[in-house]
C-alpha atoms as a PDB file:
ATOM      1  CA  UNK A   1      92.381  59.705 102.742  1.00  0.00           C
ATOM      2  CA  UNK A   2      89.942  62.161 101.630  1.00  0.00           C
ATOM      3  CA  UNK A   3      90.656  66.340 102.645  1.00  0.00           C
ATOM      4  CA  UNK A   4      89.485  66.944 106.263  1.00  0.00           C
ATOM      5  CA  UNK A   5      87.366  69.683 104.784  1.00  0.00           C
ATOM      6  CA  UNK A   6      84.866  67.050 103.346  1.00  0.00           C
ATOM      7  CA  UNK A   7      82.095  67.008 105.685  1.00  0.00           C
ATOM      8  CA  UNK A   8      84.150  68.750 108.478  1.00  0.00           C
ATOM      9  CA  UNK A   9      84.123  71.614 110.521  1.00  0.00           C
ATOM     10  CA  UNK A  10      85.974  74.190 109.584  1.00  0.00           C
ATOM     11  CA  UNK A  11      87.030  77.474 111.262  1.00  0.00           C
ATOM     12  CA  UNK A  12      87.720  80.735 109.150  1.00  0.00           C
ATOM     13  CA  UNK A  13      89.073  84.093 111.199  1.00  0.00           C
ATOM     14  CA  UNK A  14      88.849  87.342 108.943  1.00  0.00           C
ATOM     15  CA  UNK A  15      85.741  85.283 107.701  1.00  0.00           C
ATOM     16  CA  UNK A  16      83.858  89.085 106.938  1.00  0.00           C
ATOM     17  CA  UNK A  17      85.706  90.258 103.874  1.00  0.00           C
ATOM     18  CA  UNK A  18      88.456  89.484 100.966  1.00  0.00           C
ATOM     19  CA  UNK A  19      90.012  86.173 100.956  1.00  0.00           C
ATOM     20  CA  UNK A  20      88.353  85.037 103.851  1.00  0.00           C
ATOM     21  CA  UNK A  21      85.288  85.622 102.915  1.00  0.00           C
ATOM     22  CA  UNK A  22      85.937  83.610  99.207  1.00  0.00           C
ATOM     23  CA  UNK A  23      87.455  81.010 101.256  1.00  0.00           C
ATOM     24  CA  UNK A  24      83.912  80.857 103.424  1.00  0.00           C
ATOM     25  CA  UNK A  25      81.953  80.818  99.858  1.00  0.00           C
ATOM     26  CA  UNK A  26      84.306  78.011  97.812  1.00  0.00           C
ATOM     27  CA  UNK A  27      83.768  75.565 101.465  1.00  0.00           C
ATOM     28  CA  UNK A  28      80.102  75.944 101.766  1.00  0.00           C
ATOM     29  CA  UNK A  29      79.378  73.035  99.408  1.00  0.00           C
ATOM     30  CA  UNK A  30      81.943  70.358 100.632  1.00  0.00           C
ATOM     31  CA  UNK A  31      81.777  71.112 104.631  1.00  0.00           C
ATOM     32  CA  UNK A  32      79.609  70.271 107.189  1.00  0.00           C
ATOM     33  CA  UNK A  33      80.000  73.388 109.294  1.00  0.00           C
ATOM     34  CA  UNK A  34      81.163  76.809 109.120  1.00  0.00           C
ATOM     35  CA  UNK A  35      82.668  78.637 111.760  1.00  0.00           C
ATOM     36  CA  UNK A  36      82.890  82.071 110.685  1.00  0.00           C
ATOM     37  CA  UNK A  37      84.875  84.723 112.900  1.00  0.00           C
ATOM     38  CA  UNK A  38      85.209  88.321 112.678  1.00  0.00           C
ATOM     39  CA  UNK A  39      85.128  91.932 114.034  1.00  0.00           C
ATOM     40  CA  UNK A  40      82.209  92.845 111.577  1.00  0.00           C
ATOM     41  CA  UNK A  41      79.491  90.939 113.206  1.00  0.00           C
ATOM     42  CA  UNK A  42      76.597  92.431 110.311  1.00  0.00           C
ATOM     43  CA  UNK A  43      78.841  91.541 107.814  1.00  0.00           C
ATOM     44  CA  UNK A  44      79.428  87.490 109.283  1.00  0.00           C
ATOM     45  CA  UNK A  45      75.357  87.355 109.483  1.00  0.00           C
ATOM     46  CA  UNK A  46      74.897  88.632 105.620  1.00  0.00           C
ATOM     47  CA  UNK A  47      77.621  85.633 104.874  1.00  0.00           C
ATOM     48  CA  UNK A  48      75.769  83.424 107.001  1.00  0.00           C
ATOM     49  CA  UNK A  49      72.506  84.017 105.078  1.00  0.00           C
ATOM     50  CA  UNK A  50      74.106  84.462 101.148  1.00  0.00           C
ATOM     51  CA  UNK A  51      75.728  80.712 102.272  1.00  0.00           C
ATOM     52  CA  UNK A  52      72.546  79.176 103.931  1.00  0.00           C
ATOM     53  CA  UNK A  53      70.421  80.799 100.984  1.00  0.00           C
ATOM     54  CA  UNK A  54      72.919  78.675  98.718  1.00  0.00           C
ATOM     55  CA  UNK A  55      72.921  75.330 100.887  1.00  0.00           C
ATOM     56  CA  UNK A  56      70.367  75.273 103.282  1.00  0.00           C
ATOM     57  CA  UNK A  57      71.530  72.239 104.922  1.00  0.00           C
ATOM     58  CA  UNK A  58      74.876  73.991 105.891  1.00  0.00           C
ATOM     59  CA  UNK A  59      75.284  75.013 109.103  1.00  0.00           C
ATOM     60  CA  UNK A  60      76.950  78.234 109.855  1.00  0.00           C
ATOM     61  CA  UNK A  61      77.966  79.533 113.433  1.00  0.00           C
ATOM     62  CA  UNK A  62      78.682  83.542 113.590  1.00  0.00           C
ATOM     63  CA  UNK A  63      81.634  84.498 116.166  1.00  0.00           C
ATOM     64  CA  UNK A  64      82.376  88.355 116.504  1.00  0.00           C
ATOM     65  CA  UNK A  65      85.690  88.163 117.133  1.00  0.00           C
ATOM     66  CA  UNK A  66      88.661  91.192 117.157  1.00  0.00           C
ATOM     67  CA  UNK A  67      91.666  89.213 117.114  1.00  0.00           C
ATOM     68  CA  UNK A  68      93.660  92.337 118.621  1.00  0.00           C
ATOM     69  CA  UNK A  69      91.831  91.755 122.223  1.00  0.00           C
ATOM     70  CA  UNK A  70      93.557  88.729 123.971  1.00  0.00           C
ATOM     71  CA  UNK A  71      90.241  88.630 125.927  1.00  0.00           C
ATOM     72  CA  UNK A  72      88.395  87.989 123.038  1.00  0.00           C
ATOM     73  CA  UNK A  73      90.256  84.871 121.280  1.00  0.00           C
ATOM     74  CA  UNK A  74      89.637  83.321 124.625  1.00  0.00           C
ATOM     75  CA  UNK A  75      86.172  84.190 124.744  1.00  0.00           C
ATOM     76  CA  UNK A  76      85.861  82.826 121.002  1.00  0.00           C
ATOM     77  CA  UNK A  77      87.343  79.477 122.322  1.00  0.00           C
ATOM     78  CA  UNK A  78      85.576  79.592 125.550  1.00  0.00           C
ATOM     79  CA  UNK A  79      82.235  79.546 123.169  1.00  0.00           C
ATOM     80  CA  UNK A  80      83.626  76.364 120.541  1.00  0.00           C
ATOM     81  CA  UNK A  81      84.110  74.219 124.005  1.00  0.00           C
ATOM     82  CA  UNK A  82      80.662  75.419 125.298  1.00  0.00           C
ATOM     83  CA  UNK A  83      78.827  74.680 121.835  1.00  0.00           C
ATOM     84  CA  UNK A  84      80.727  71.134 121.490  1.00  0.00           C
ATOM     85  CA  UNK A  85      82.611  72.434 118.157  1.00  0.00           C
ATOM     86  CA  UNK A  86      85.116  70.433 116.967  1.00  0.00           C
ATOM     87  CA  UNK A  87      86.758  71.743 114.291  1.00  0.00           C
ATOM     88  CA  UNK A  88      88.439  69.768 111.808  1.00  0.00           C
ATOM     89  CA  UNK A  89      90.195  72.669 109.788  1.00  0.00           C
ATOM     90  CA  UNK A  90      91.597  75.838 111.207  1.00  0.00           C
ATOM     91  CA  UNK A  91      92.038  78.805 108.447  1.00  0.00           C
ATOM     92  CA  UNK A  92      94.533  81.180 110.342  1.00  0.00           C
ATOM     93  CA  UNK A  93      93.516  84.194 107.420  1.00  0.00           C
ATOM     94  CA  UNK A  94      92.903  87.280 109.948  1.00  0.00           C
ATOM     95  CA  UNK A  95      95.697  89.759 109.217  1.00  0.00           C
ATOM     96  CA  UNK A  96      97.031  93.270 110.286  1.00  0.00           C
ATOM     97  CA  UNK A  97      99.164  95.659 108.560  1.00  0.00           C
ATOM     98  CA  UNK A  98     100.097  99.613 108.631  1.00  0.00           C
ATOM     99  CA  UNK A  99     102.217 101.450 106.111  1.00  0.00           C
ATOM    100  CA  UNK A 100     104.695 103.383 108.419  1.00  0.00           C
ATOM    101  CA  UNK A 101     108.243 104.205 109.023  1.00  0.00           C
ATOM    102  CA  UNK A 102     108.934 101.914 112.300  1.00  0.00           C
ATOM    103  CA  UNK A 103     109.670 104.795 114.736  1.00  0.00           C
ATOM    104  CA  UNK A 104     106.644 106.703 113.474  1.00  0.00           C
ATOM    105  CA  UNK A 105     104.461 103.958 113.917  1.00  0.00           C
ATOM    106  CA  UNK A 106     102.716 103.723 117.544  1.00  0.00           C
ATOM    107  CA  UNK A 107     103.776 100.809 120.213  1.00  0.00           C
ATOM    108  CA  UNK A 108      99.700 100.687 120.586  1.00  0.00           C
ATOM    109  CA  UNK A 109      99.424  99.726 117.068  1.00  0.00           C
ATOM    110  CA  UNK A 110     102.552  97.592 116.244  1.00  0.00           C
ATOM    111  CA  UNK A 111     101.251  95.274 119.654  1.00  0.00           C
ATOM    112  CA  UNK A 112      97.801  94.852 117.825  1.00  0.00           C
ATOM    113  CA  UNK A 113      99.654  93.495 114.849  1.00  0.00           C
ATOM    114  CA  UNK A 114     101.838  90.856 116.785  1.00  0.00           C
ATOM    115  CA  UNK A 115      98.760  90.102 118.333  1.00  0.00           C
ATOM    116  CA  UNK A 116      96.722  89.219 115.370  1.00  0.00           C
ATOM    117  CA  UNK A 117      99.106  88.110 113.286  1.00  0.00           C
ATOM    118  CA  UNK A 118     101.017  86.315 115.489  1.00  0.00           C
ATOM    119  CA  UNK A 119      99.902  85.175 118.816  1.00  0.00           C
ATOM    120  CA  UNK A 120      96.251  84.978 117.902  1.00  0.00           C
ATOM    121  CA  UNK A 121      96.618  82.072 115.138  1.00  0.00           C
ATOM    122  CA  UNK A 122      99.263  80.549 117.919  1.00  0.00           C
ATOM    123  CA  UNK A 123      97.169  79.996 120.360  1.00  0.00           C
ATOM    124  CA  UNK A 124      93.953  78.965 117.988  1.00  0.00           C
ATOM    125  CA  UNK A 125      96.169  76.421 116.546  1.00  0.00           C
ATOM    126  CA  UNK A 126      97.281  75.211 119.724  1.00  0.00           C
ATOM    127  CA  UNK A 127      94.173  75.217 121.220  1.00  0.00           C
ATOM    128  CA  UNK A 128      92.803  73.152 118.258  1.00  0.00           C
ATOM    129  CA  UNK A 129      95.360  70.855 117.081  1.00  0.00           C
ATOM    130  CA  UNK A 130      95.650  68.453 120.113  1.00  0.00           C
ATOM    131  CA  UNK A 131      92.174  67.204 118.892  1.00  0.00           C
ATOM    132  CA  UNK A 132      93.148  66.894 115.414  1.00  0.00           C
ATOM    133  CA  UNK A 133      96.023  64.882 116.275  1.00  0.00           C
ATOM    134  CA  UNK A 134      94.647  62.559 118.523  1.00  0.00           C
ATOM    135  CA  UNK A 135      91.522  61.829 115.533  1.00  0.00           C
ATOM    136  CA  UNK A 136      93.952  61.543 112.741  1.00  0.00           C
ATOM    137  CA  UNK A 137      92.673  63.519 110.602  1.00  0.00           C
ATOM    138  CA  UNK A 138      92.871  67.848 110.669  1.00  0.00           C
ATOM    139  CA  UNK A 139      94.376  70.845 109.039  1.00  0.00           C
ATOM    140  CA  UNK A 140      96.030  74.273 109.439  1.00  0.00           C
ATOM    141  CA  UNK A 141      95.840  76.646 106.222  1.00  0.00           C
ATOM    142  CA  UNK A 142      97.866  79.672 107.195  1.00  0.00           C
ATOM    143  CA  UNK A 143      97.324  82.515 104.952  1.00  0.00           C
ATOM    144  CA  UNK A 144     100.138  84.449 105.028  1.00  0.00           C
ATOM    145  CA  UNK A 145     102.438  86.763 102.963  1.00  0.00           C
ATOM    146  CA  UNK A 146     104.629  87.125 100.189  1.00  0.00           C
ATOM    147  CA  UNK A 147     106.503  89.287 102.390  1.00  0.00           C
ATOM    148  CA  UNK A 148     107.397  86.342 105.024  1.00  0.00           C
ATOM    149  CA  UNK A 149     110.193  85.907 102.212  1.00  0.00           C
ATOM    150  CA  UNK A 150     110.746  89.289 101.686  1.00  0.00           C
ATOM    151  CA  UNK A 151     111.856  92.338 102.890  1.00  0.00           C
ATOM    152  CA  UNK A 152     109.680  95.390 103.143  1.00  0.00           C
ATOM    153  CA  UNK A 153     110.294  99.018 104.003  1.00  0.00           C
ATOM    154  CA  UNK A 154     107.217 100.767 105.447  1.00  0.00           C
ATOM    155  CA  UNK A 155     106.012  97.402 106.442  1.00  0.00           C
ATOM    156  CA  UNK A 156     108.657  95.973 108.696  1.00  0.00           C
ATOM    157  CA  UNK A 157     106.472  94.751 111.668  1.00  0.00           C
ATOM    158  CA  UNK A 158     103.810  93.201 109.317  1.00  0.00           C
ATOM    159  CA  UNK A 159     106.906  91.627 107.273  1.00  0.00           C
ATOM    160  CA  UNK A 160     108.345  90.454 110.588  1.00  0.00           C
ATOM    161  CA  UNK A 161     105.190  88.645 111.501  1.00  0.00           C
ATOM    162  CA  UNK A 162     104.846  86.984 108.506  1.00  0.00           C
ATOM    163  CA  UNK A 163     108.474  85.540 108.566  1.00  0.00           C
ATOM    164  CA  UNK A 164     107.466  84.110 112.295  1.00  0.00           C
ATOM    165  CA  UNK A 165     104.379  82.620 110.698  1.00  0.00           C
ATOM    166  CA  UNK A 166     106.269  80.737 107.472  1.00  0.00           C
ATOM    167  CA  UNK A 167     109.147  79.677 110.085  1.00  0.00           C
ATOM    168  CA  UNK A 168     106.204  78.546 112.388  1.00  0.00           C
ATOM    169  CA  UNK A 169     103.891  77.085 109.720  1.00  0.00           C
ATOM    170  CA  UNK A 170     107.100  75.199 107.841  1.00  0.00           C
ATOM    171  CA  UNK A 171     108.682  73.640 111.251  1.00  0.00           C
ATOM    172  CA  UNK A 172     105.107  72.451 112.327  1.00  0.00           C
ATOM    173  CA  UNK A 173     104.384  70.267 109.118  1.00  0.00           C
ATOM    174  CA  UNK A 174     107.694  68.834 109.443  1.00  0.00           C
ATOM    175  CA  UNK A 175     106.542  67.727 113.316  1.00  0.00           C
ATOM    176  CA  UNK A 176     102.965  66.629 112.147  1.00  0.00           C
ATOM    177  CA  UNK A 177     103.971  64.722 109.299  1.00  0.00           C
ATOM    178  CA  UNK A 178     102.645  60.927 109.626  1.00  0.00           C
ATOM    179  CA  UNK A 179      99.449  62.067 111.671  1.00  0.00           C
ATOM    180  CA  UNK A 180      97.013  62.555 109.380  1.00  0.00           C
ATOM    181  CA  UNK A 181      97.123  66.718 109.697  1.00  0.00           C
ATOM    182  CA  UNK A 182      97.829  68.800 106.766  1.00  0.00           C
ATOM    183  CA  UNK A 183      99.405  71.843 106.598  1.00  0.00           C
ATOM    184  CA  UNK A 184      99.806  74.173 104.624  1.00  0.00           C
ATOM    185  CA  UNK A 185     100.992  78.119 103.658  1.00  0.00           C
ATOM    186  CA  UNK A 186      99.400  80.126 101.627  1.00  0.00           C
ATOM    187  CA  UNK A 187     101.784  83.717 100.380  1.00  0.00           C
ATOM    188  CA  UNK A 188     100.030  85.518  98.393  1.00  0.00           C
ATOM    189  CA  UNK A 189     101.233  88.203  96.320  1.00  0.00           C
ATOM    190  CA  UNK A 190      98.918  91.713  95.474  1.00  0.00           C
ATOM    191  CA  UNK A 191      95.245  90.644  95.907  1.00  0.00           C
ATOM    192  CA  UNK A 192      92.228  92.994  95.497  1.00  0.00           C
ATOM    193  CA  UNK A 193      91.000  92.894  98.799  1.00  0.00           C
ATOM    194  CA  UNK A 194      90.570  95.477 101.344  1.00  0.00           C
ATOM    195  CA  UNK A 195      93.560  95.102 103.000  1.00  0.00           C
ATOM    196  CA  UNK A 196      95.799  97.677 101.379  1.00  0.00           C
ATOM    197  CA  UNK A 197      92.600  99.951 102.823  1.00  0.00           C
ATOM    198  CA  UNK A 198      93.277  99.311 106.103  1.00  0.00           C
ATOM    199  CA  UNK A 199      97.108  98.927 105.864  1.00  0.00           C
ATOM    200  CA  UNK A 200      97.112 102.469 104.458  1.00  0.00           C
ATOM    201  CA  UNK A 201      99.001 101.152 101.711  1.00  0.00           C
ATOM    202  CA  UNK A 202      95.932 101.411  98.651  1.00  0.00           C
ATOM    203  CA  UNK A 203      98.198 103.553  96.893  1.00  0.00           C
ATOM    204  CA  UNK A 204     101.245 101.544  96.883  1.00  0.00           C
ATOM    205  CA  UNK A 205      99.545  98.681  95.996  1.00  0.00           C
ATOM    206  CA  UNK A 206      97.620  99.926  92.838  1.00  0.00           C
ATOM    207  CA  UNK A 207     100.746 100.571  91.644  1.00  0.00           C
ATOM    208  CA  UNK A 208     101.565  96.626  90.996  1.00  0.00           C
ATOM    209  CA  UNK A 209     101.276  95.608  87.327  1.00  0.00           C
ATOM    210  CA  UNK A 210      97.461  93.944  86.493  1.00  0.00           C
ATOM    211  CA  UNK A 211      99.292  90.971  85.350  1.00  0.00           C
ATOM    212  CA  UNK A 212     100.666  90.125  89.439  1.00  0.00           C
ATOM    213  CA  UNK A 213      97.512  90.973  90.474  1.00  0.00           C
ATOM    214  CA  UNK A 214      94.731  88.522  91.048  1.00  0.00           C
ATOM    215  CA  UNK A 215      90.823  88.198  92.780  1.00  0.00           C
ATOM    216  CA  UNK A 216      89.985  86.917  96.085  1.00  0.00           C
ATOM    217  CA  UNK A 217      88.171  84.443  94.718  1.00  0.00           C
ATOM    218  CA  UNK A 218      91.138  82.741  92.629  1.00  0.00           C
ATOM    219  CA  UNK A 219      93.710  83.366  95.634  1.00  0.00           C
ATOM    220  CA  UNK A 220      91.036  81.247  97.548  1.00  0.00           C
ATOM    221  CA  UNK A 221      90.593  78.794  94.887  1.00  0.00           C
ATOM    222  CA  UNK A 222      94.506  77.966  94.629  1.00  0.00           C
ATOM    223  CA  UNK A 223      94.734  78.465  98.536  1.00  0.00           C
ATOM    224  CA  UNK A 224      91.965  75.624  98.586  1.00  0.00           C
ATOM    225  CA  UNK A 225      93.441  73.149  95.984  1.00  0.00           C
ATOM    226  CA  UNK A 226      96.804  74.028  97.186  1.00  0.00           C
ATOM    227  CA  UNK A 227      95.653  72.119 100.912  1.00  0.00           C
ATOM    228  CA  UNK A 228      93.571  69.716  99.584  1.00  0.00           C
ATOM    229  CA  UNK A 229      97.083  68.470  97.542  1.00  0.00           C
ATOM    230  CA  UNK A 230      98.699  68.974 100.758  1.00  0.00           C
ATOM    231  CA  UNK A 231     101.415  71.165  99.315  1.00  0.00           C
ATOM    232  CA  UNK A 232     103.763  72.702 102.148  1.00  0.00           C
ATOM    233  CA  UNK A 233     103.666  76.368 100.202  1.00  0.00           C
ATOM    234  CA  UNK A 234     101.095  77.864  97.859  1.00  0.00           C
ATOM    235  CA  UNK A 235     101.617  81.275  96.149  1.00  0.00           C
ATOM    236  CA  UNK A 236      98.740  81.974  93.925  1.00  0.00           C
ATOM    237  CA  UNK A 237      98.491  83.292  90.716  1.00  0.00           C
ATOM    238  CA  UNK A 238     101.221  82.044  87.686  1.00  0.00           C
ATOM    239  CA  UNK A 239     102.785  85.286  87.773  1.00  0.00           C
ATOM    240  CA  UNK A 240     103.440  85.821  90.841  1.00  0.00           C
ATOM    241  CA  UNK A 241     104.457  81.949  91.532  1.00  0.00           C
ATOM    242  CA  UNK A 242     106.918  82.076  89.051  1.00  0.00           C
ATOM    243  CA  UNK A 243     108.338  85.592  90.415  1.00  0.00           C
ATOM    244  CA  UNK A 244     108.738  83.741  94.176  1.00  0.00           C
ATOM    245  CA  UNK A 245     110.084  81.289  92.548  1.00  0.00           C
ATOM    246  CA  UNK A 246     113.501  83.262  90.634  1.00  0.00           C
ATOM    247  CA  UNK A 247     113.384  85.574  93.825  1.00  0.00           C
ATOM    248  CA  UNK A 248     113.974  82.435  95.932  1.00  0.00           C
ATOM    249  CA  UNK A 249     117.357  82.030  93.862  1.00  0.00           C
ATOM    250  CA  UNK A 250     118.557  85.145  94.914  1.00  0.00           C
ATOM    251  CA  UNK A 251     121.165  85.942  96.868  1.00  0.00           C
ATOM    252  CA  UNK A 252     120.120  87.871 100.236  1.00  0.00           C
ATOM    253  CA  UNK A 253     122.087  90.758  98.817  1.00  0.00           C
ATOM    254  CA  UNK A 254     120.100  91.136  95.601  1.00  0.00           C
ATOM    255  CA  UNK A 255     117.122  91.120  98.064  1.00  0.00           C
ATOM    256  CA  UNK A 256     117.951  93.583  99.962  1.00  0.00           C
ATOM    257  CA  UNK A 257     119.029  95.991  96.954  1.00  0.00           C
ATOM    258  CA  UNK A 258     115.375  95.153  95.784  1.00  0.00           C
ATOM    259  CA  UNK A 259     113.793  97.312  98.861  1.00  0.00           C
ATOM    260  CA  UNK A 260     116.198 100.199  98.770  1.00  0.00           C
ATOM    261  CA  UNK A 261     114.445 102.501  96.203  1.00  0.00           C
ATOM    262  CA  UNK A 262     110.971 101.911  98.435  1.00  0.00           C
ATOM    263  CA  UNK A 263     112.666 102.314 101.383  1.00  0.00           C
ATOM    264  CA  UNK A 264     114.062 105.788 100.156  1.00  0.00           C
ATOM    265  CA  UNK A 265     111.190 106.580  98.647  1.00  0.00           C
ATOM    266  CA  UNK A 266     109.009 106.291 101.913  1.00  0.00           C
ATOM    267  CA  UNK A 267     112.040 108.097 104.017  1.00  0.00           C
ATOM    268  CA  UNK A 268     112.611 110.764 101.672  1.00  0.00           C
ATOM    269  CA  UNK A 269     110.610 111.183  98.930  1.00  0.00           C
ATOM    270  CA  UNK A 270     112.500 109.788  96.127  1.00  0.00           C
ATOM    271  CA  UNK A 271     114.204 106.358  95.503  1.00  0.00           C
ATOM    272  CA  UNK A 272     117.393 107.599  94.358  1.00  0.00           C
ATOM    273  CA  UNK A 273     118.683 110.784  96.408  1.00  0.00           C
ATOM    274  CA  UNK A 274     119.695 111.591 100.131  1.00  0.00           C
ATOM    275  CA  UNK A 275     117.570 114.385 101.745  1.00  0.00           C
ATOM    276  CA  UNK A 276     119.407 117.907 101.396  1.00  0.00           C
ATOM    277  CA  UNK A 277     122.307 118.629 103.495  1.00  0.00           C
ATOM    278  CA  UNK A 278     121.295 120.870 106.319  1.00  0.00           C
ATOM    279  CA  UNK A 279     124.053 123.060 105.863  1.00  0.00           C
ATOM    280  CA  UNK A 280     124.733 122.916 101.648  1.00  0.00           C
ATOM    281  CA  UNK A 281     120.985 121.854 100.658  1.00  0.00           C
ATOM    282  CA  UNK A 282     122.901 119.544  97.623  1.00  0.00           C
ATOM    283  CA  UNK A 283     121.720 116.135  97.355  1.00  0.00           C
ATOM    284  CA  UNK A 284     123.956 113.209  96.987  1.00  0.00           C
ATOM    285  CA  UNK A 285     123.428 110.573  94.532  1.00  0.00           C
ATOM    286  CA  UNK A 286     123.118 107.419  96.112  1.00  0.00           C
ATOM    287  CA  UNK A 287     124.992 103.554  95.886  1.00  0.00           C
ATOM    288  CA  UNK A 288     122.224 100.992  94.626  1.00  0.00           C
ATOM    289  CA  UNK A 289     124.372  97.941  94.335  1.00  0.00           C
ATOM    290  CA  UNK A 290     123.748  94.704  96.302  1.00  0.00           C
ATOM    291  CA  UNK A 291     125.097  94.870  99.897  1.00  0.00           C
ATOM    292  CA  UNK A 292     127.124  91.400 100.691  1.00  0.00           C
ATOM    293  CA  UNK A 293     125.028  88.380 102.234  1.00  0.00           C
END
């Protein structure tokens, strides 16, 4: 059976920038249509004309989108059923993160992220899948996170949706296997994109070696042959594969041994020492063996 994405519809959220956007580019020659949705409505309309200026039979429908406002996603699918799309592949890439200790972060904020991240790509998949089902032939590409494995101080709430989204995207290809719709998880690892912009966590991710780090444009790439082969889990980039792949070996100890020094680092300014005691002002050298599973 050939990849849904062959002459299909498919629908890209977080279609103005990073991988999105590269997924949007890599598609234009193999699908029919392009749904591309977004907050950045200028930015969806200079994709729209870079792609049509590329293949001028393609057609492209612009969807300004924020994710974060339930009212919105509605109105987005409110607008498919209107128009008659049917759309063949879903590409759940939109994503949210902040950089924060958890009780500094606002509630405001942390319910935009389980929005986006979580309920948002819910409810398109719901919304969409019936159809896919009942034609036998579809797909969900959820791009998700290296963290949905992981466990990341300063990012606990993003972390957290991204395990929901793996447990999610993992139990739903086990229930849709034999009906013709593929599935399929994409955790990257660092990617040049401007997400760690908008996370607030630039800094932290510079800081990853140039050898872990790849473009948008391969992470889409691998994302895209990853689907087409139908694999379950795709982390791209060989470095970073292979580092899932040890860390998946490891007990949940080790793991969580791995996030102390960040963690200390983002509570009190160093990765090895307490903060001063309030009455001596010594610091206290601190344990950095694995806790027990």
């Amino acid at each position: 059976m050939r990849p849904p994405i062959d002459s299909g519809t498919v629908l890209i959220t977080g279609a103005s920038s990073g991988i999105g956007r590269e997924i949007a580019r890599q598609l234009a020659r193999r699908a029919r249509t392009l749904v591309l949705v977004a907050r950045r409505e200028e930015r969806l309309e200079a994709l729209r004309d870079e792609l049509h200026a590329r293949n001028p039979t393609l057609g492209v429908m612009v969807e300004r989108c924020d994710l974060a406002h339930p009212d919105e996603v509605d109105s987005l699918l409110d607008s498919l059923h209107r128009h008659l799309v049917r759309v063949d592949v879903l590409v759940n890439n939109a994503g949210l993160g902040d950089y924060s200790l958890y009780e500094q972060e606002s509630w405001a904020r942390i319910q935009q992220m389980l929005q986006v991240n979580v309920t948002a790509p819910l409810l398109l998949t719901h919304r969409l899948l019936r159809l896919m089902v009942e034609r036998k032939r579809g797909g969900i590409l959820n791009i998700s996170s290296g963290g949905a494995r992981a466990f990341v101080p300063g990012l606990a709430v993003y972390a957290a949706t991204k395990h929901f989204l793996d447990g999610f995207t993992e139990s739903l290809r086990l229930e849709l296997m034999g009906t013709g719709v593929v599935v399929t998880q994409v955790a990257p690892g660092p990617v040049d994109t401007e997400f760690s912009e908008v996370a607030g966590t630039q800094e932290r991710a510079g800081r990853a070696p140039a050898w872990m780090r790849i473009s948008a444009a391969r992470c889409a790439r691998e994302a895209i042959e990853g689907f087409d082969r139908a694999q379950p889990l795709v982390h791209p980039g060989f470095a970073y594969r292979w580092m899932m792949r040890l860390s998946s070996l490891m007990p949940r100890g080790v793991l969580r041994a791995a996030g102390l020094p960040g963690a200390r680092q983002l509570r009190y300014g160093t990765s090895l020492l307490e903060p001063a005691h309030p009455d001596t002002g010594q610091r206290v050298l601190l344990a950095s063996g694995p806790e027990e599973a």
